[in-house]
Protein backbone atom coordinates (compact mmCIF):
# COMPACT_ATOMS: atom_id res chain seq x y z
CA UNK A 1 55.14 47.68 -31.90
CA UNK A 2 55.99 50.29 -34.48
CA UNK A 3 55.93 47.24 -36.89
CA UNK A 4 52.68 46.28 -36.02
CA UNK A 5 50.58 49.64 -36.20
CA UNK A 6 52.18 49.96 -39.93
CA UNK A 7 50.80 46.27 -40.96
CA UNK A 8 47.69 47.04 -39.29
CA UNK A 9 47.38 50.77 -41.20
CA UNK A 10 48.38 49.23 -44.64
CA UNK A 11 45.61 46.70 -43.80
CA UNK A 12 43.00 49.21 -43.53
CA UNK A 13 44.61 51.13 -46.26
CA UNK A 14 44.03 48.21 -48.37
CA UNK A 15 40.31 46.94 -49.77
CA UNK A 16 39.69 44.35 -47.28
CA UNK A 17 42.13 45.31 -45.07
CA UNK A 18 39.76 46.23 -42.23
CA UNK A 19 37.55 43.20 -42.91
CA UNK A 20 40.74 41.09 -42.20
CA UNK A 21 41.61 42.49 -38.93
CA UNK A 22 38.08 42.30 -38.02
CA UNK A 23 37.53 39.09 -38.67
CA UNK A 24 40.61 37.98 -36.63
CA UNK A 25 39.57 39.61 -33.70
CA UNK A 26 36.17 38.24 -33.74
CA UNK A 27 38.10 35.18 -34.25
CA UNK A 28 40.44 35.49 -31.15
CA UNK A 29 37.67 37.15 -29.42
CA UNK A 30 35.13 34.30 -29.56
CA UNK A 31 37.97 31.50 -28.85
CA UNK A 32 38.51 34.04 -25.28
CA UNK A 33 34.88 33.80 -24.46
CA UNK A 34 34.39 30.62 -25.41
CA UNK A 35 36.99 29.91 -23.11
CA UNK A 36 35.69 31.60 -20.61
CA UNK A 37 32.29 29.69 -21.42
CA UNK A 38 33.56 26.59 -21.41
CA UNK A 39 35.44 27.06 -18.05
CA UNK A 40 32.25 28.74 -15.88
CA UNK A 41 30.17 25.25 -17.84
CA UNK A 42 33.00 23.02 -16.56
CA UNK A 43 32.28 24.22 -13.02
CA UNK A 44 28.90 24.41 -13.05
CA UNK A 45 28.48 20.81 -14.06
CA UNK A 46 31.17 19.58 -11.61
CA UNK A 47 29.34 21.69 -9.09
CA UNK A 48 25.76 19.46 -10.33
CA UNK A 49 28.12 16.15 -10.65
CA UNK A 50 28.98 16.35 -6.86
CA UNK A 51 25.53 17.22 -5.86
CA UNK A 52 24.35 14.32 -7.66
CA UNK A 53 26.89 11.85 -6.27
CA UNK A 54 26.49 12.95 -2.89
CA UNK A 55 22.79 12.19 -2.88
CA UNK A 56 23.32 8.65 -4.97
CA UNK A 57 25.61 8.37 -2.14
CA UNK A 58 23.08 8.94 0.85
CA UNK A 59 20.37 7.21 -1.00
CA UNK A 60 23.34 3.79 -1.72
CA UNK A 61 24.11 3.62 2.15
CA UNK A 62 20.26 4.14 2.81
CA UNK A 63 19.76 1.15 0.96
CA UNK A 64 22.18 -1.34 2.32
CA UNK A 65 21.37 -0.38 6.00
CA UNK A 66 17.67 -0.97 4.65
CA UNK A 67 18.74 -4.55 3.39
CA UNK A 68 20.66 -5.34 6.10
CA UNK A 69 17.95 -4.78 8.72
CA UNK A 70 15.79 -6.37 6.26
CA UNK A 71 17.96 -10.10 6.29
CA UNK A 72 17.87 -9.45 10.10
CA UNK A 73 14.26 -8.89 10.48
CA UNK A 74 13.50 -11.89 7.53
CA UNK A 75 16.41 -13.97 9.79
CA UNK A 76 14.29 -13.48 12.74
CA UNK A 77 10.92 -14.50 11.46
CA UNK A 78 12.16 -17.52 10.15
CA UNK A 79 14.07 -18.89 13.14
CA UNK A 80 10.50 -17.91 14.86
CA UNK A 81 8.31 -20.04 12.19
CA UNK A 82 10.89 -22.84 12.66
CA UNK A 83 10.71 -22.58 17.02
CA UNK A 84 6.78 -22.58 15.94
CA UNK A 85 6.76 -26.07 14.16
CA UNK A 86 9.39 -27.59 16.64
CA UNK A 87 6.83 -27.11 19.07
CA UNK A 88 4.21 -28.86 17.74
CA UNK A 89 6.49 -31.89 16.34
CA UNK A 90 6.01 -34.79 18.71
CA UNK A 91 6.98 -38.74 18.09
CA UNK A 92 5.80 -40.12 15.65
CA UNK A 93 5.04 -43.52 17.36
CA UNK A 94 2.42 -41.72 19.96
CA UNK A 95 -0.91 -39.83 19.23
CA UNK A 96 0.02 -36.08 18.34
CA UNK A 97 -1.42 -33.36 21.06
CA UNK A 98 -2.46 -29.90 20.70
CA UNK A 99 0.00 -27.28 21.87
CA UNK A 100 -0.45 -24.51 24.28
CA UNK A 101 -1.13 -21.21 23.06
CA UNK A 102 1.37 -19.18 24.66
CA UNK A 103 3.72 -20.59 21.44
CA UNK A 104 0.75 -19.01 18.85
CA UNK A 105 1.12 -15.47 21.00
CA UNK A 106 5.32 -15.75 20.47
CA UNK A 107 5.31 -15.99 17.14
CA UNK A 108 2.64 -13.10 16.14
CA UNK A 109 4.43 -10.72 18.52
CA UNK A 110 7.41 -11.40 16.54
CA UNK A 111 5.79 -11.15 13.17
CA UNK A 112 4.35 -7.85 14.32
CA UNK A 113 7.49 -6.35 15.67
CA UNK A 114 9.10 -7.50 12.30
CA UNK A 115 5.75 -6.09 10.28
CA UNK A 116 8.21 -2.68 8.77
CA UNK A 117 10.19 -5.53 7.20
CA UNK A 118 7.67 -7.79 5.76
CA UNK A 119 5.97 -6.34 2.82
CA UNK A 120 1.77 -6.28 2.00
CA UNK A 121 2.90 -10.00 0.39
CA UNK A 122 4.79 -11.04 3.36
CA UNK A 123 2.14 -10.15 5.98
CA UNK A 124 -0.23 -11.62 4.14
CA UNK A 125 1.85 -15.21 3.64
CA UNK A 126 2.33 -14.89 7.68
CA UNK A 127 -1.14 -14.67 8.21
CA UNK A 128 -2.00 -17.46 6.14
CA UNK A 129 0.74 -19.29 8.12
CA UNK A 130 -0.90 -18.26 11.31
CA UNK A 131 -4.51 -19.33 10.31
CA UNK A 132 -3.15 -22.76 10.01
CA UNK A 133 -0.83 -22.71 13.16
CA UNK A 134 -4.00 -21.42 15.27
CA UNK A 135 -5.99 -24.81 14.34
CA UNK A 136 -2.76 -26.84 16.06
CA UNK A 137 -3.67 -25.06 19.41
CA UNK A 138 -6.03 -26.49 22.07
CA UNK A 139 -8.62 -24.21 23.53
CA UNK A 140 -10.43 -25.62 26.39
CA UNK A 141 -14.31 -24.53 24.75
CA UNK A 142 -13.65 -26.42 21.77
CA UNK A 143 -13.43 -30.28 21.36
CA UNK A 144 -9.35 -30.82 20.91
CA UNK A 145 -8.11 -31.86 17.39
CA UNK A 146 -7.13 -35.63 16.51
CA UNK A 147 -3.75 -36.95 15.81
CA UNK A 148 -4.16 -37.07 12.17
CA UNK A 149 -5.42 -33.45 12.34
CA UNK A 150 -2.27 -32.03 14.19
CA UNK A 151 -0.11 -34.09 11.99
CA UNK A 152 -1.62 -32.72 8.45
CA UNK A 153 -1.83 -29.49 10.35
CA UNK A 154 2.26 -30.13 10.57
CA UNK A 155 2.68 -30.59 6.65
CA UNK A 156 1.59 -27.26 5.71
CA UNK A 157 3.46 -25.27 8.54
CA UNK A 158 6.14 -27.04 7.04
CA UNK A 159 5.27 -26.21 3.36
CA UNK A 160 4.01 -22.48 3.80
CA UNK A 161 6.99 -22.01 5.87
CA UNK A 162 9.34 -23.06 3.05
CA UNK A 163 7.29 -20.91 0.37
CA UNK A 164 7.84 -17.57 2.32
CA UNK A 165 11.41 -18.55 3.00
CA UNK A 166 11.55 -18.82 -0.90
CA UNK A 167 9.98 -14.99 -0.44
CA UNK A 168 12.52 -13.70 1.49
CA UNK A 169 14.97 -15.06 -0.63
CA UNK A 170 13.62 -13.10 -3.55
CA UNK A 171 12.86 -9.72 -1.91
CA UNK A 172 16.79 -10.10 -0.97
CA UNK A 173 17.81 -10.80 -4.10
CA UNK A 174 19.04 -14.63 -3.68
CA UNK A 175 16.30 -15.75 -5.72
CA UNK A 176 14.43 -15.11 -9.45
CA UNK A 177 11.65 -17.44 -8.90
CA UNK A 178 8.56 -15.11 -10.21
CA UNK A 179 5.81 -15.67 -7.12
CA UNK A 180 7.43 -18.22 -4.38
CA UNK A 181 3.93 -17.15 -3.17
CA UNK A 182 1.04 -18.64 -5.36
CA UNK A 183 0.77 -21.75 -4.30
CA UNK A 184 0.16 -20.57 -0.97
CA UNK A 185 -2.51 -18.22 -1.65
CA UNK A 186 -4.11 -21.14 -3.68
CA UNK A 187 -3.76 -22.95 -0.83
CA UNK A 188 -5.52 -19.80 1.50
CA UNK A 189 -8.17 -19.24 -1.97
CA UNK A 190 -9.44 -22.86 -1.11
CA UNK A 191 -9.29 -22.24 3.00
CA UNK A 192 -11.50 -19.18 2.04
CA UNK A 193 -14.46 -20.41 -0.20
CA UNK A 194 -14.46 -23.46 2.67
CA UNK A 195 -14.83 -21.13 5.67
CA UNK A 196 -17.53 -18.79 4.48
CA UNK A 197 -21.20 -19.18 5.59
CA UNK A 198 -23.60 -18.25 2.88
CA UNK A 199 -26.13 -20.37 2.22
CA UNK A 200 -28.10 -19.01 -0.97
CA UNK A 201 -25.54 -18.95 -2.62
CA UNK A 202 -23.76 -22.64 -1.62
CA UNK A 203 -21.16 -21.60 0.25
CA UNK A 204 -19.16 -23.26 1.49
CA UNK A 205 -18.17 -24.58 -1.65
CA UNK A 206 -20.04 -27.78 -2.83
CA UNK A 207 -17.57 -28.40 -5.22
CA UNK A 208 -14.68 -30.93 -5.29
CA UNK A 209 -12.55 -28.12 -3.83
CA UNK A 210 -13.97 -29.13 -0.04
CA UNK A 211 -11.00 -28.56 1.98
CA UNK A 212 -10.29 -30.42 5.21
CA UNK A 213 -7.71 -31.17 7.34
CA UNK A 214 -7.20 -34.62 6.12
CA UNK A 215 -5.31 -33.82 2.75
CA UNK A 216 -1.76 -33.18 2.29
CA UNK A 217 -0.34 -30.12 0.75
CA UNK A 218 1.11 -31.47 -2.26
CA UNK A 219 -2.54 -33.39 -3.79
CA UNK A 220 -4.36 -30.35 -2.38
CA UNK A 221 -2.06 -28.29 -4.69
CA UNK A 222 -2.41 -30.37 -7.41
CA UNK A 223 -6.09 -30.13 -7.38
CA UNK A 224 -6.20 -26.77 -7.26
CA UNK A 225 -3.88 -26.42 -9.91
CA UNK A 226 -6.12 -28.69 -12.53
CA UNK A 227 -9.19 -26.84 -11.47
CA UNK A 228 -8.00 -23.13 -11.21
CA UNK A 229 -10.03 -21.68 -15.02
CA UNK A 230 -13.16 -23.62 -13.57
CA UNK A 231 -14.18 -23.85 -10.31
CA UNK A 232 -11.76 -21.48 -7.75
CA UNK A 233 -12.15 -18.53 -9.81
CA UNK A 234 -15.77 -19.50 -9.91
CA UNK A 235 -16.16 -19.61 -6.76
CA UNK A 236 -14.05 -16.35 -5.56
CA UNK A 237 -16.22 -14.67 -8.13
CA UNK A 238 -19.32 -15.86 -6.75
CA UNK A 239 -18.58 -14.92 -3.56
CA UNK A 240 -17.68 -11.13 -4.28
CA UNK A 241 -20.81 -10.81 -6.17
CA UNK A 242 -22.68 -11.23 -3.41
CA UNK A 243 -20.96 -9.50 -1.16
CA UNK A 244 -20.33 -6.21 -2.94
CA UNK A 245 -24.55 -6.49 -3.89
CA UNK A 246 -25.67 -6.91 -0.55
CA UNK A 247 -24.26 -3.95 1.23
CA UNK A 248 -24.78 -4.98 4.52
CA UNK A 249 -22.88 -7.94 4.41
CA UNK A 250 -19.78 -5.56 3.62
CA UNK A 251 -18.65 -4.60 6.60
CA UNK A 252 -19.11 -8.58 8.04
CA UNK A 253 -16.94 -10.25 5.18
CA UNK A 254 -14.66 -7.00 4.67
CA UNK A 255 -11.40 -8.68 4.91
CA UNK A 256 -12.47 -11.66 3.27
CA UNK A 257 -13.46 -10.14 0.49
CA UNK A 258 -10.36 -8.15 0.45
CA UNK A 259 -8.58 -11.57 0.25
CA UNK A 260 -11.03 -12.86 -2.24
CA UNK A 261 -10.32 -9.98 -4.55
CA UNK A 262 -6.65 -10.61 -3.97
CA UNK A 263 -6.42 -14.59 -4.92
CA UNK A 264 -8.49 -13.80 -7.75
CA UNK A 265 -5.83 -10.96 -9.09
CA UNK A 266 -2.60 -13.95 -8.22
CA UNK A 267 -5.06 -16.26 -10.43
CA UNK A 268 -5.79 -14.23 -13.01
CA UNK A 269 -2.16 -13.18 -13.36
């Protein structure tokens, strides 16, 4: 120790002695607090680390019990579309009949219990689904449908069906297809602009794009699909003009013009 206090007082004795000695205990004195620094950092970010993979943690097992109640929910809608068109298949070597209603009433209970599920898109697919599954029922005030009817009726439960299957595929991740959707809502786009009263302004549509139950799917699709830039979008856009001018037909036509709007965004897209 002796030794030391003698090389220190020769330093300080010497020009630039005390310079020296400062400058090596600023030295050792910034490696201790950057030590220190480095250590209270260390824990603080561990401290933030765990924080942040405890909540990626909640928010991971939040998600999987999401998408497996969602393949449940999308299991059980399906099964119910498929118990839907099972009952109205019948031979095909005798006249089709219409089917009671009590089968209609099953499968919108189900879509409405599964409804958290579903998605705006889904919802809306089902509906579309349901419009066309309500014309297969017989009511006793209306004049029952014919065997051709039921059976067309048939090929697009059938074809919708498949499209939001394709959905459900997608919003699970088993599928890339961009909108297993749009040729549905073409499909519902036609239904619409046939199924509107208006007469000044020629609707139902007077175009080529009359829809009846007497087409198939696929050629309906096909038409639509040559005639989209022209006359649909025409026609959409015709109709919500005159709705959103006359003010009091708003509240009449709300949710068709909600749909109308809709198509025309899928179309446009």
């Amino acid at each position: 120790m002796e030794d030391f206090y003698q090389i220190a007082f020769l330093l300080l004795s010497s020009a630039g002695g005390a310079s020296i000695i400062i400058l090596a205990l600023s030295s050792w004195l910034g490696k201790v607090w950057a030590n220190r620094i480095l250590e209270s950092d260390k824990s603080k970010y561990i401290q933030e680390l765990d924080k942040i993979r405890h909540k990626f943690e909640i928010e991971r097992n939040q998600l999987s019990i999401i998408h497996d109640s969602q393949k449940i929910s999308f299991q059980r809608v399906i099964k119910s579309l498929q118990k839907s068109i099972k009952a109205l298949e019948q031979e095909y070597d005798v006249p089709w009949q219409p089917i009671e209603a009590k089968h209609y009433d099953e499968l919108k209970n189900v879509i409405i219990e599964e409804s958290l599920f579903l998605g705006a898109e889904g919802e809306r697919a089902l509906g579309i689904y349901i419009s066309f599954y309500a014309s297969s029922i017989y009511f006793p005030e209306d004049d029952p449908q014919d065997d051709k009817e039921l059976r067309i009726i048939y090929e697009y439960l059938n074809f919708i069906a498949e499209k939001i299957r394709g959905y459900f595929r997608k919003r699970i991740g088993l599928s890339e297809k961009e909108n297993p959707l749009f040729e549905v809502y073409l499909i519902a786009a036609c239904k619409l602009i046939n199924h509107i009263y208006i007469g000044s302004i020629d609707l139902p549509t007077k175009t080529i794009l009359q829809f009846h139950l007497d087409s198939a799917p696929l050629p309906l699709i096909d038409k639509l699909k040559k005639n989209i830039p022209i006359l649909l979008k025409a026609e959409l856009e015709k109709f919500i003009k005159y709705v959103e001018s006359n003010s009091d037909e708003d509240n009449y036509h709300y949710e068709k013009l909600s749909d109308a709007h809709y198509f025309l965004k899928i179309i446009d897209a």
